[in-house]
N, C-alpha and C. Protein backbone atom coordinates (compact mmCIF):
# COMPACT_ATOMS: atom_id res chain seq x y z
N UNK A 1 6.22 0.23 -11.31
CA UNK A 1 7.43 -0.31 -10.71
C UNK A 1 7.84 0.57 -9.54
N UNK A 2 8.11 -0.13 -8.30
CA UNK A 2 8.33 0.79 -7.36
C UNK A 2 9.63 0.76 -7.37
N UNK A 3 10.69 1.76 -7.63
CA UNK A 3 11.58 2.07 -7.54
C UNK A 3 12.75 2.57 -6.09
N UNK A 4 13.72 2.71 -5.85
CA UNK A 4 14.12 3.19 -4.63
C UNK A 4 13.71 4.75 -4.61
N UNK A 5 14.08 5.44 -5.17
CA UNK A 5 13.71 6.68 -5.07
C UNK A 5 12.13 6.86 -4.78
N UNK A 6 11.42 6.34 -5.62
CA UNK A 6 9.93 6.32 -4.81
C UNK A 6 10.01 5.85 -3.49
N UNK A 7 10.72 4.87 -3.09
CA UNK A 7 10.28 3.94 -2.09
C UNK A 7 10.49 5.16 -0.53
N UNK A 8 11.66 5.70 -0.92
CA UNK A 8 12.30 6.69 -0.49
C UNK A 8 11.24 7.93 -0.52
N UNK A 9 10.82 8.37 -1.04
CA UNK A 9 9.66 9.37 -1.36
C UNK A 9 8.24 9.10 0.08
N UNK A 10 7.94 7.50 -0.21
CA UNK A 10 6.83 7.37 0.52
C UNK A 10 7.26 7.08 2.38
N UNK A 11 8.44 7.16 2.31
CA UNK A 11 9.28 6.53 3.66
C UNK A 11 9.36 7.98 4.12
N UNK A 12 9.54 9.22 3.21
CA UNK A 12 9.60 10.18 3.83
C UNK A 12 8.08 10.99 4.09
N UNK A 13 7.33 10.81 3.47
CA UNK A 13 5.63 11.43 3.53
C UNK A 13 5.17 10.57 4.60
N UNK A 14 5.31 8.81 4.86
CA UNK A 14 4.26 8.57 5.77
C UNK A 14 4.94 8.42 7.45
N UNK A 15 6.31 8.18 6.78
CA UNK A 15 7.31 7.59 8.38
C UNK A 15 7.41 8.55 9.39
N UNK A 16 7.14 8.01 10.18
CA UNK A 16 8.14 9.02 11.23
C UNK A 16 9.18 10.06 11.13
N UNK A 17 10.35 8.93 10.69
CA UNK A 17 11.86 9.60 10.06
C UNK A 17 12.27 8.53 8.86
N UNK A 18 13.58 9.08 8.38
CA UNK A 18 13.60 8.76 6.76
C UNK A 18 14.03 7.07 6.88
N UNK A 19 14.25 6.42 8.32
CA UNK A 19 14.54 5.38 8.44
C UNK A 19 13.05 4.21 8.89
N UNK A 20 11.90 4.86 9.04
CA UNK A 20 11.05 4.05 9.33
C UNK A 20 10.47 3.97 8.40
N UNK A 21 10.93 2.33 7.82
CA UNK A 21 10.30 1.35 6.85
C UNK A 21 9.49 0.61 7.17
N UNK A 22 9.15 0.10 9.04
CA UNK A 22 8.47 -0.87 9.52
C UNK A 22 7.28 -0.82 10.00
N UNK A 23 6.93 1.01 9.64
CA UNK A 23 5.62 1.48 10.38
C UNK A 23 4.35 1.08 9.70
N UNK A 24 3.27 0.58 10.09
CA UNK A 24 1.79 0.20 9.38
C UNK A 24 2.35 0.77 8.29
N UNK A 25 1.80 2.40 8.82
CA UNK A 25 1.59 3.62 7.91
C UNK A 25 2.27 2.82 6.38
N UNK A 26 3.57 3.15 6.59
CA UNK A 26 4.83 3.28 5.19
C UNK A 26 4.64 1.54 4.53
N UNK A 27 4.26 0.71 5.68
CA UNK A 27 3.97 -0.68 4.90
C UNK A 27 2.73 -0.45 3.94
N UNK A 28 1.60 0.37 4.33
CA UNK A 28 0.20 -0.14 3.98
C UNK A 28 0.47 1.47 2.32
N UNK A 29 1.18 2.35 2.50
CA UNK A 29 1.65 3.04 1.36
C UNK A 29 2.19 2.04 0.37
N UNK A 30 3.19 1.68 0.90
CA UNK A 30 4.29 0.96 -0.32
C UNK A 30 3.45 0.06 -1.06
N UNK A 31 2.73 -1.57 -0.41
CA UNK A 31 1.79 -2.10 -0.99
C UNK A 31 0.93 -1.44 -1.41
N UNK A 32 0.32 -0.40 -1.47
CA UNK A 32 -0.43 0.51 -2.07
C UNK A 32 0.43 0.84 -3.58
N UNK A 33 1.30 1.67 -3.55
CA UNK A 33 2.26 1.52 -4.62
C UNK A 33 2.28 0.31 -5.89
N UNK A 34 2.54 -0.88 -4.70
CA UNK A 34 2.84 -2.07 -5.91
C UNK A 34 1.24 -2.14 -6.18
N UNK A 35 0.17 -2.03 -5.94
CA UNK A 35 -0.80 -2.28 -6.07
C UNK A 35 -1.45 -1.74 -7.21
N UNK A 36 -1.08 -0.33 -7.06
CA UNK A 36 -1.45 0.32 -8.43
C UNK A 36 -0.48 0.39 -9.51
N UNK A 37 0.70 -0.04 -9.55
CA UNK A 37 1.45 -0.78 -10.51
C UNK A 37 0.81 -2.02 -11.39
N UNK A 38 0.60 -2.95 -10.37
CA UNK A 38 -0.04 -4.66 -10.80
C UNK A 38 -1.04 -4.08 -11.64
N UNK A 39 -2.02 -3.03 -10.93
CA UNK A 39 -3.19 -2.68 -11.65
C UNK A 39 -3.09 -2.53 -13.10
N UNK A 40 -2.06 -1.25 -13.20
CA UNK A 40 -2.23 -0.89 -14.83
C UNK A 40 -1.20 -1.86 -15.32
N UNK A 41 -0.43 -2.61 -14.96
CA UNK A 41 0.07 -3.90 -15.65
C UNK A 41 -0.88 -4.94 -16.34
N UNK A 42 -1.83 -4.84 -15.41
CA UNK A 42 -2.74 -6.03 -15.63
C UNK A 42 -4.06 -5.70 -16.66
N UNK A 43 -4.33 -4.40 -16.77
CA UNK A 43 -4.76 -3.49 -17.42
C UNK A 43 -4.66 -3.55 -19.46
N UNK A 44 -3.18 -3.69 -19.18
CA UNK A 44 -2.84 -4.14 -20.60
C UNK A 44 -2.47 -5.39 -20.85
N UNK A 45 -2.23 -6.48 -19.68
CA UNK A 45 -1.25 -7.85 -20.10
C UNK A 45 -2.86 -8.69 -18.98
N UNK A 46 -4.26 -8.69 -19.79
CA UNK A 46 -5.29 -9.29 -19.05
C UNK A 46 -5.35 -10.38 -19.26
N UNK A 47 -4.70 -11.78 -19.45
CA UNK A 47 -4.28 -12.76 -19.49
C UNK A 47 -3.13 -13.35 -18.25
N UNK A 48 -2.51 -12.02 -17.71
CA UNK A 48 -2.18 -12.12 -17.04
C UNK A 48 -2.08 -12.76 -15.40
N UNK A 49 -2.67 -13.96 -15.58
CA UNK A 49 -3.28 -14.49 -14.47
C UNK A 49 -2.32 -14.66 -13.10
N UNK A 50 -0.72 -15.27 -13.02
CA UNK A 50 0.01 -15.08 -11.91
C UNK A 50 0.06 -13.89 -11.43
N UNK A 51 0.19 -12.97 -12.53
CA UNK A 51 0.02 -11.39 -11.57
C UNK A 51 -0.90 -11.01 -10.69
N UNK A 52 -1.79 -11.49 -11.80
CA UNK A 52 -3.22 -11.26 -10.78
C UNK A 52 -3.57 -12.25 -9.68
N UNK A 53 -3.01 -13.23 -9.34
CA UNK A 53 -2.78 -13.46 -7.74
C UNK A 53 -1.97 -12.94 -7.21
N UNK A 54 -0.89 -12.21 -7.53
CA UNK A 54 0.38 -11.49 -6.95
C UNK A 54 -0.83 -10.38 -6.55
N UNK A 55 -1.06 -10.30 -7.37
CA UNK A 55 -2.70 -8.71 -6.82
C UNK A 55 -3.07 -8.69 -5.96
N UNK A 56 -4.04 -10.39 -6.07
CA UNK A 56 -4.98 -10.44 -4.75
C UNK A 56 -4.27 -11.09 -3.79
N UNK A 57 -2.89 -11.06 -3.37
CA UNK A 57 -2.07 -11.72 -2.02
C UNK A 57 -2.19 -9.90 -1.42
N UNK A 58 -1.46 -9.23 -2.24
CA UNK A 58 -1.41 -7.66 -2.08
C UNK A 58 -2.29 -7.18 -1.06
N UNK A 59 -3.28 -7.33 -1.89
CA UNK A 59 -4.81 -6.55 -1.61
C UNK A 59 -5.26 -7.25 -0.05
N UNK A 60 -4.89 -8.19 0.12
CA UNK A 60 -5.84 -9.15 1.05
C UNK A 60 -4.18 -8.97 2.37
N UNK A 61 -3.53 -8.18 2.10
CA UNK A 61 -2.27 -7.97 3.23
C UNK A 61 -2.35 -6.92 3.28
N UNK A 62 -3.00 -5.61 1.98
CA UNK A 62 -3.25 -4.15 2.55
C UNK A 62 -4.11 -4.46 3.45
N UNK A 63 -5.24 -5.06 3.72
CA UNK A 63 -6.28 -5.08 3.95
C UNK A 63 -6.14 -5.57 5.77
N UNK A 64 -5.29 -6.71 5.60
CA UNK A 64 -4.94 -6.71 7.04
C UNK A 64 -4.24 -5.64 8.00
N UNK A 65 -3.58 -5.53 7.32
CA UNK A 65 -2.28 -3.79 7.66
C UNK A 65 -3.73 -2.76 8.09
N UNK A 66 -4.38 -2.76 7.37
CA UNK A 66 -5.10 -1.35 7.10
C UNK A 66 -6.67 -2.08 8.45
N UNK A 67 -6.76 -3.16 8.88
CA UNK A 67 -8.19 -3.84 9.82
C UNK A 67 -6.64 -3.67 11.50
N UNK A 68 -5.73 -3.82 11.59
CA UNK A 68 -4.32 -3.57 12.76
C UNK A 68 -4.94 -2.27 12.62
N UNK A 69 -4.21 -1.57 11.66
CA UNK A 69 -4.13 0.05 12.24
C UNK A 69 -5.50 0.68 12.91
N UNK A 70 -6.66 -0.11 12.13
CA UNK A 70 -7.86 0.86 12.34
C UNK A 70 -8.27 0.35 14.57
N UNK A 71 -7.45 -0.55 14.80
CA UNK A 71 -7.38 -1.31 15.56
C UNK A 71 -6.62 -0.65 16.97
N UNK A 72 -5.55 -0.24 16.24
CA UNK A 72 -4.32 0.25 17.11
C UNK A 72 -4.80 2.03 17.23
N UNK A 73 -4.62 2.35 16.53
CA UNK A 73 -4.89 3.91 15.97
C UNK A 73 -6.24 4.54 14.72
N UNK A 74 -6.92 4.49 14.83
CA UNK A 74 -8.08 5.29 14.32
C UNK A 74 -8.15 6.44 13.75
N UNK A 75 -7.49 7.09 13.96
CA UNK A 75 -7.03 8.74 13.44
C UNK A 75 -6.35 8.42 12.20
N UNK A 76 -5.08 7.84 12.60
CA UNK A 76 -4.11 6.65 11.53
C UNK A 76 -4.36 6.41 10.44
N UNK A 77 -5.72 5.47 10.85
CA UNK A 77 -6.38 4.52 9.74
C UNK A 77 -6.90 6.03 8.88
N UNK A 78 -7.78 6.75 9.61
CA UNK A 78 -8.34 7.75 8.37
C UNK A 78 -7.60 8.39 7.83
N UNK A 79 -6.68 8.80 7.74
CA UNK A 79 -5.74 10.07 7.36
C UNK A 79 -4.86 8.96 6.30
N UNK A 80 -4.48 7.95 6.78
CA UNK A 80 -3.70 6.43 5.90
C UNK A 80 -4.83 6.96 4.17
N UNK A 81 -6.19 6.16 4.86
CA UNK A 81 -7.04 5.63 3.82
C UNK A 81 -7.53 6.92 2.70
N UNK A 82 -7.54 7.55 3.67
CA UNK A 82 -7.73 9.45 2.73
C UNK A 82 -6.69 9.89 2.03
N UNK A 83 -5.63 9.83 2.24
CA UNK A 83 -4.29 10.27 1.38
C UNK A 83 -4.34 8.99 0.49
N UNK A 84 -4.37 7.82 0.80
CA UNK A 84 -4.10 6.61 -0.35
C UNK A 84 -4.78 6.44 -1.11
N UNK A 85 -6.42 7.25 -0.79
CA UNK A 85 -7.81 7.50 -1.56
C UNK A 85 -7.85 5.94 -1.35
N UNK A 86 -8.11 5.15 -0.28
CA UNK A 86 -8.40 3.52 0.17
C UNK A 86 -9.93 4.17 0.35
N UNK A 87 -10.74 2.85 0.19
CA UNK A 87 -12.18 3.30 0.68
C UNK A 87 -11.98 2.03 1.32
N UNK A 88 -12.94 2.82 2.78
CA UNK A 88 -13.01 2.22 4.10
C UNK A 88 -14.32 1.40 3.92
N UNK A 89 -13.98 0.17 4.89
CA UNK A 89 -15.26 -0.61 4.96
C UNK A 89 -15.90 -0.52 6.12
């Protein structure tokens, strides 16, 4: 569950300043977040089938976030995908 205080946590490690919520960076973290939430949700509740498209909408919008940045900024993208432990394609 991503919480405010987390949310707050990752706004301050990837943003700029404690107000940039709109950057790749802090977008392609946060969905990262809910991502490994859904995971171990889904982990124990594997019947869970709406979640698990809530998953793969996730995954397939990190994925765009993360094909922009490598696009825009390159340095970005590695240092993003290395701290989030993302493996690059």
């Amino acid at each position: 569950m991503l919480t405010k205080k987390r949310k707050v946590e990752i706004v301050k490690k990837f943003g700029k300043n404690t107000a940039d919520t709109g950057s790749t960076e802090v977008q392609v973290a946060i969905i990262t977040e809910r991502i490994n939430s859904l995971t171990d949700h889904l982990r124990r509740q594997p019947k869970d089938f709406s979640s698990r498209r809530g998953l793969l909408k996730l995954v397939g919008q990190r994925r765009n976030f993360m094909n922009y940045l490598k696009k825009r900024n390159s340095e970005s993208h590695a240092t993003v995908s290395k701290q989030l432990k993302i493996r690059i394609k």
